[in-house]
N, C-alpha and C. Protein backbone atom coordinates (compact mmCIF):
# COMPACT_ATOMS: atom_id res chain seq x y z
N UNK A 1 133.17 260.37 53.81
CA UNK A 1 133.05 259.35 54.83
C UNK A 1 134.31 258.49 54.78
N UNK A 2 134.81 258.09 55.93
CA UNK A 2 136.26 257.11 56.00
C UNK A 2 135.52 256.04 56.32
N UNK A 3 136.75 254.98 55.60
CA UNK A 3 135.85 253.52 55.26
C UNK A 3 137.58 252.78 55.70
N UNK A 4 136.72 251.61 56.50
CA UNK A 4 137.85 250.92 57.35
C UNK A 4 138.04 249.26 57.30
N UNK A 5 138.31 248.79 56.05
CA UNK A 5 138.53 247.08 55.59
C UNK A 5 138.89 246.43 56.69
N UNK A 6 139.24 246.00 57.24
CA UNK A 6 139.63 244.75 58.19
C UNK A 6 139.72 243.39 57.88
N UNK A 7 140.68 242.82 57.68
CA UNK A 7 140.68 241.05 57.84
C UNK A 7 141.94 240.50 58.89
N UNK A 8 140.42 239.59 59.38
CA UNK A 8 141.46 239.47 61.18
C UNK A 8 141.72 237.75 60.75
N UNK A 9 143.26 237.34 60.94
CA UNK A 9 143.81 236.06 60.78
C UNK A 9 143.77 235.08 61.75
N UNK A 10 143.95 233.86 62.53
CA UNK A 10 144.36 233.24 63.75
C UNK A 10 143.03 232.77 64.63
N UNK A 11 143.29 232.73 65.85
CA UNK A 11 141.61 231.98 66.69
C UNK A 11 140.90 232.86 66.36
N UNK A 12 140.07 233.26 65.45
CA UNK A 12 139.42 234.10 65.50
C UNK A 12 137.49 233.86 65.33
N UNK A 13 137.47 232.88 65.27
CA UNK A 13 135.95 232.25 65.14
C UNK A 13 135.55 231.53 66.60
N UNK A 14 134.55 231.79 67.10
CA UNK A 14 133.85 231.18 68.09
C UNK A 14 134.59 231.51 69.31
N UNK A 15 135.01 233.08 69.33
CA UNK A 15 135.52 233.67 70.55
C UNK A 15 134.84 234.78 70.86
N UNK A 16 133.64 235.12 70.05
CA UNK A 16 133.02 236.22 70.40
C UNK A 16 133.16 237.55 69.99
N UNK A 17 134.26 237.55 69.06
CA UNK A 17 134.95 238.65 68.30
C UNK A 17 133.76 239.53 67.82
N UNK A 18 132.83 238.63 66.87
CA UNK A 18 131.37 239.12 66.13
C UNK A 18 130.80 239.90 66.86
N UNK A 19 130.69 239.53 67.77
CA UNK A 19 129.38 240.14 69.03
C UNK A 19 130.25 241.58 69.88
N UNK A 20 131.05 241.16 70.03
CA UNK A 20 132.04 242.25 70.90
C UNK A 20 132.25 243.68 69.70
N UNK A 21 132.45 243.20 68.85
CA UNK A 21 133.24 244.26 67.93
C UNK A 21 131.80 244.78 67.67
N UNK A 22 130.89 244.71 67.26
CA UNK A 22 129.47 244.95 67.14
C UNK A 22 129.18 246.00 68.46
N UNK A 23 129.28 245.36 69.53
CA UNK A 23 128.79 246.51 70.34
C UNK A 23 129.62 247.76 70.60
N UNK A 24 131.22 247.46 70.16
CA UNK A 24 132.07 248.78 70.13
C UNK A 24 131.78 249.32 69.30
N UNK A 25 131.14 248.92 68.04
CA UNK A 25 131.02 249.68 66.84
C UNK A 25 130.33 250.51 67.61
N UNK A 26 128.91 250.23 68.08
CA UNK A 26 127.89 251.15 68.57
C UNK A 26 128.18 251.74 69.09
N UNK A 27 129.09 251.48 70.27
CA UNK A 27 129.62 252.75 70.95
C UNK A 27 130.29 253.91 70.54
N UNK A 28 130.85 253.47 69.72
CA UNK A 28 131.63 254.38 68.75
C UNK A 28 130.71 255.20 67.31
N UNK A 29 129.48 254.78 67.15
CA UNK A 29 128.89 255.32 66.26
C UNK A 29 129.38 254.83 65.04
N UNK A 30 129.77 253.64 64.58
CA UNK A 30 130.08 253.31 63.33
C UNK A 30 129.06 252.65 62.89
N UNK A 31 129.10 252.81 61.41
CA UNK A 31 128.38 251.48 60.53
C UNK A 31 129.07 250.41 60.05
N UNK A 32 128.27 249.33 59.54
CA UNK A 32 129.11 248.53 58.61
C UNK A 32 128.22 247.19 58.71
N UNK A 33 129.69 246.08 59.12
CA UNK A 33 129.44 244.72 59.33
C UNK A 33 130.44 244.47 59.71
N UNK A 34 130.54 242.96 60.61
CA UNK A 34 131.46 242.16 60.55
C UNK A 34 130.78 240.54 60.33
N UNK A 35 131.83 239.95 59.85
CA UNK A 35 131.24 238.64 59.31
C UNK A 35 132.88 237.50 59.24
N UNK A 36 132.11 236.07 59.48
CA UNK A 36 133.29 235.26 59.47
C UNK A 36 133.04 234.91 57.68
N UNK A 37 134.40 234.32 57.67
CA UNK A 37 135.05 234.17 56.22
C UNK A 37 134.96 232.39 56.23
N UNK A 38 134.78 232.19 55.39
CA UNK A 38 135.02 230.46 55.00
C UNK A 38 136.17 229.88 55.34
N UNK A 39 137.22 230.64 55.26
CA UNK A 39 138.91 230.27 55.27
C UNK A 39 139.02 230.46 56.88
N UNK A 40 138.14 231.01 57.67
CA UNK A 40 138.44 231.08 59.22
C UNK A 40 139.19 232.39 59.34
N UNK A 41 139.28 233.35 58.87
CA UNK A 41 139.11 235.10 59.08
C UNK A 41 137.53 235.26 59.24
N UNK A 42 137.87 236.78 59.80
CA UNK A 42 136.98 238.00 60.39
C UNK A 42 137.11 238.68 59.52
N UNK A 43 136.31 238.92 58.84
CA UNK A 43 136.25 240.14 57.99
C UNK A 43 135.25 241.69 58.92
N UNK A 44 136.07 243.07 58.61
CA UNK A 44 135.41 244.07 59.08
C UNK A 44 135.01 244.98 58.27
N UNK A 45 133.95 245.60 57.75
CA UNK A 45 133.49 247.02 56.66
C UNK A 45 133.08 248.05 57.94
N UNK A 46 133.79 249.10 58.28
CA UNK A 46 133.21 250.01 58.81
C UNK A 46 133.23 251.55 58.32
N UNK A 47 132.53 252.28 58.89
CA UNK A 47 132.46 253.42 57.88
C UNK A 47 131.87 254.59 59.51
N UNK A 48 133.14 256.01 59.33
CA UNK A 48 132.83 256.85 60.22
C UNK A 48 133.50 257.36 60.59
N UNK A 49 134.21 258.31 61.65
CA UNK A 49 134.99 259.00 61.95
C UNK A 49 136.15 258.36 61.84
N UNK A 50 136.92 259.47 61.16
CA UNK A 50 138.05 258.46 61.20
C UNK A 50 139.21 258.24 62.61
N UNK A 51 139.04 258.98 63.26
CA UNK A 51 139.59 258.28 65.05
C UNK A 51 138.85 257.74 65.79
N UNK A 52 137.26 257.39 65.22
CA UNK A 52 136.43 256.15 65.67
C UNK A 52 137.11 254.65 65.15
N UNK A 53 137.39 254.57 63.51
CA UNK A 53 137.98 254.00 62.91
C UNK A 53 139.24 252.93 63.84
N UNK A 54 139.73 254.24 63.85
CA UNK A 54 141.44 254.28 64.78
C UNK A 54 141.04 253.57 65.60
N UNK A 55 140.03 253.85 66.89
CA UNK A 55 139.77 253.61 68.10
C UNK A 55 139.28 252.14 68.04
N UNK A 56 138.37 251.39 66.99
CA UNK A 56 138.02 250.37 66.71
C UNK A 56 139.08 249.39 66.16
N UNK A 57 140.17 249.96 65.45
CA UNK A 57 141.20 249.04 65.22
C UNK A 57 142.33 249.12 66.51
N UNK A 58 142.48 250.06 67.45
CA UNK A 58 143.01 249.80 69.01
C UNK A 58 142.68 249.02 69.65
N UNK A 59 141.34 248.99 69.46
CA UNK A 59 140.57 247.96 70.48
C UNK A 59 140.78 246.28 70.10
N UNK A 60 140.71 246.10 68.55
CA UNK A 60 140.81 244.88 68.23
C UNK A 60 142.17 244.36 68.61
N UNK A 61 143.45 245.13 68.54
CA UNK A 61 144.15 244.77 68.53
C UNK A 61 144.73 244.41 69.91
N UNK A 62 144.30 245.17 70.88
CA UNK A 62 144.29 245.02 72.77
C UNK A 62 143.61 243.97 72.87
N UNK A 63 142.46 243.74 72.80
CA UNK A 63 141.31 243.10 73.11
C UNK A 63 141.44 241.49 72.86
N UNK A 64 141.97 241.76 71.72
CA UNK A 64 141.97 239.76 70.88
C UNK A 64 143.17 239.58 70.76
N UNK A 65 144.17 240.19 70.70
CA UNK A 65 145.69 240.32 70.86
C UNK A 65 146.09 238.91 70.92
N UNK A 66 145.61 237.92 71.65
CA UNK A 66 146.05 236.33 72.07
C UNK A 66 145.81 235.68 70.95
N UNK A 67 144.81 236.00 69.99
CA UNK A 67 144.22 235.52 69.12
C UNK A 67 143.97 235.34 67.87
N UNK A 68 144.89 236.68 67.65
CA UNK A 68 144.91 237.31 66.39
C UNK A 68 146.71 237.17 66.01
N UNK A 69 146.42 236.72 64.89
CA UNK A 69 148.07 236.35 64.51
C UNK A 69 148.83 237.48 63.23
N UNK A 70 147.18 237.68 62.63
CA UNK A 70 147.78 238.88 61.40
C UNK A 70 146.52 239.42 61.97
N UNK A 71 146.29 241.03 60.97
CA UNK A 71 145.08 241.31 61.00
C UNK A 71 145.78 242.49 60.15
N UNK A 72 145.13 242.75 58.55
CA UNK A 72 145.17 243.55 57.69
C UNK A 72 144.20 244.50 57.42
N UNK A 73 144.61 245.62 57.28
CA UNK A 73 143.93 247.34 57.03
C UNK A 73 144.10 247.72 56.35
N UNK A 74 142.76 248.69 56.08
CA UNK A 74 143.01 249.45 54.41
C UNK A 74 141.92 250.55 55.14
N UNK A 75 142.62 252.00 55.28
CA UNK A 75 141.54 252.88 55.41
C UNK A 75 141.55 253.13 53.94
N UNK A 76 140.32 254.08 54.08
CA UNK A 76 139.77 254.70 52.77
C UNK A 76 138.64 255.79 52.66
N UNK A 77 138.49 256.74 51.75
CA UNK A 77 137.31 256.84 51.56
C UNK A 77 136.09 255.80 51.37
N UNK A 78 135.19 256.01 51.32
CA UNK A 78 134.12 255.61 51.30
C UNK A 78 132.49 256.26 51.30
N UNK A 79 132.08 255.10 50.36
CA UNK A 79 130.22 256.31 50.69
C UNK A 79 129.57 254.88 51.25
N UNK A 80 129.00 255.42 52.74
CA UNK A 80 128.27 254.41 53.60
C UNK A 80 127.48 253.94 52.87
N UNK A 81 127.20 252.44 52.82
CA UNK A 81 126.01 251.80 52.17
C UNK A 81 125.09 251.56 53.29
N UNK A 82 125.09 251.84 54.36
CA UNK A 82 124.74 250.86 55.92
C UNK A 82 124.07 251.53 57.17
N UNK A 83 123.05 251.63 57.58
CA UNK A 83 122.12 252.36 58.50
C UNK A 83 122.69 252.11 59.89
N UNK A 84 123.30 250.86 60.20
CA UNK A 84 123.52 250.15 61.34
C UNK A 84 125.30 249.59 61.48
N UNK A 85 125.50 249.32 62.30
CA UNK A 85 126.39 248.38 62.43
C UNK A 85 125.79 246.75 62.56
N UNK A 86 125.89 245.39 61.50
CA UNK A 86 125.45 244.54 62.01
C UNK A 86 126.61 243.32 61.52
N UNK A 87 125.77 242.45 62.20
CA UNK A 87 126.91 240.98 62.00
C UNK A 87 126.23 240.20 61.36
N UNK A 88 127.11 239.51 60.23
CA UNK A 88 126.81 238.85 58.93
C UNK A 88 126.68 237.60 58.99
């Protein structure tokens, strides 16, 4: 299984990021989470194809582009812990 870290930097709280990235997950068939960070990052755990992966880090980066100032990746293996995609 490919496993896909994410931490998104910049406006990134109370723009809807949570909710949006959640329903692409689904579309895309991924698992995981996303969840805000104390420090004001997005953190992402997803787990699944890995050009779903791809396709989910395209999207973030089109999508929130205005908003996002860094945003750091780490693919990987991985063994899914996660039935769903949900928000934390």
């Amino acid at each position: 299984m490919n496993c896909l870290k994410i931490k998104i930097y910049g406006e990134v709280q109370g723009i809807g990021l949570r909710y949006e990235t959640k329903m692409k997950a689904d579309e895309l068939g991924l698992k995981g989470f996303v969840r805000n960070e104390t420090d004001g990052t997005v953190f992402i755990e997803a787990y699944g194809a890995e050009r779903s992966l791809s396709e989910l880090l395209e999207w973030l980066e089109k999508t929130f582009a205005a908003q996002i100032s860094e945003l750091r990746q780490n693919f990987s293996d991985g063994r899914e812990r996660y039935e769903e995609f949900m928000i934390k």
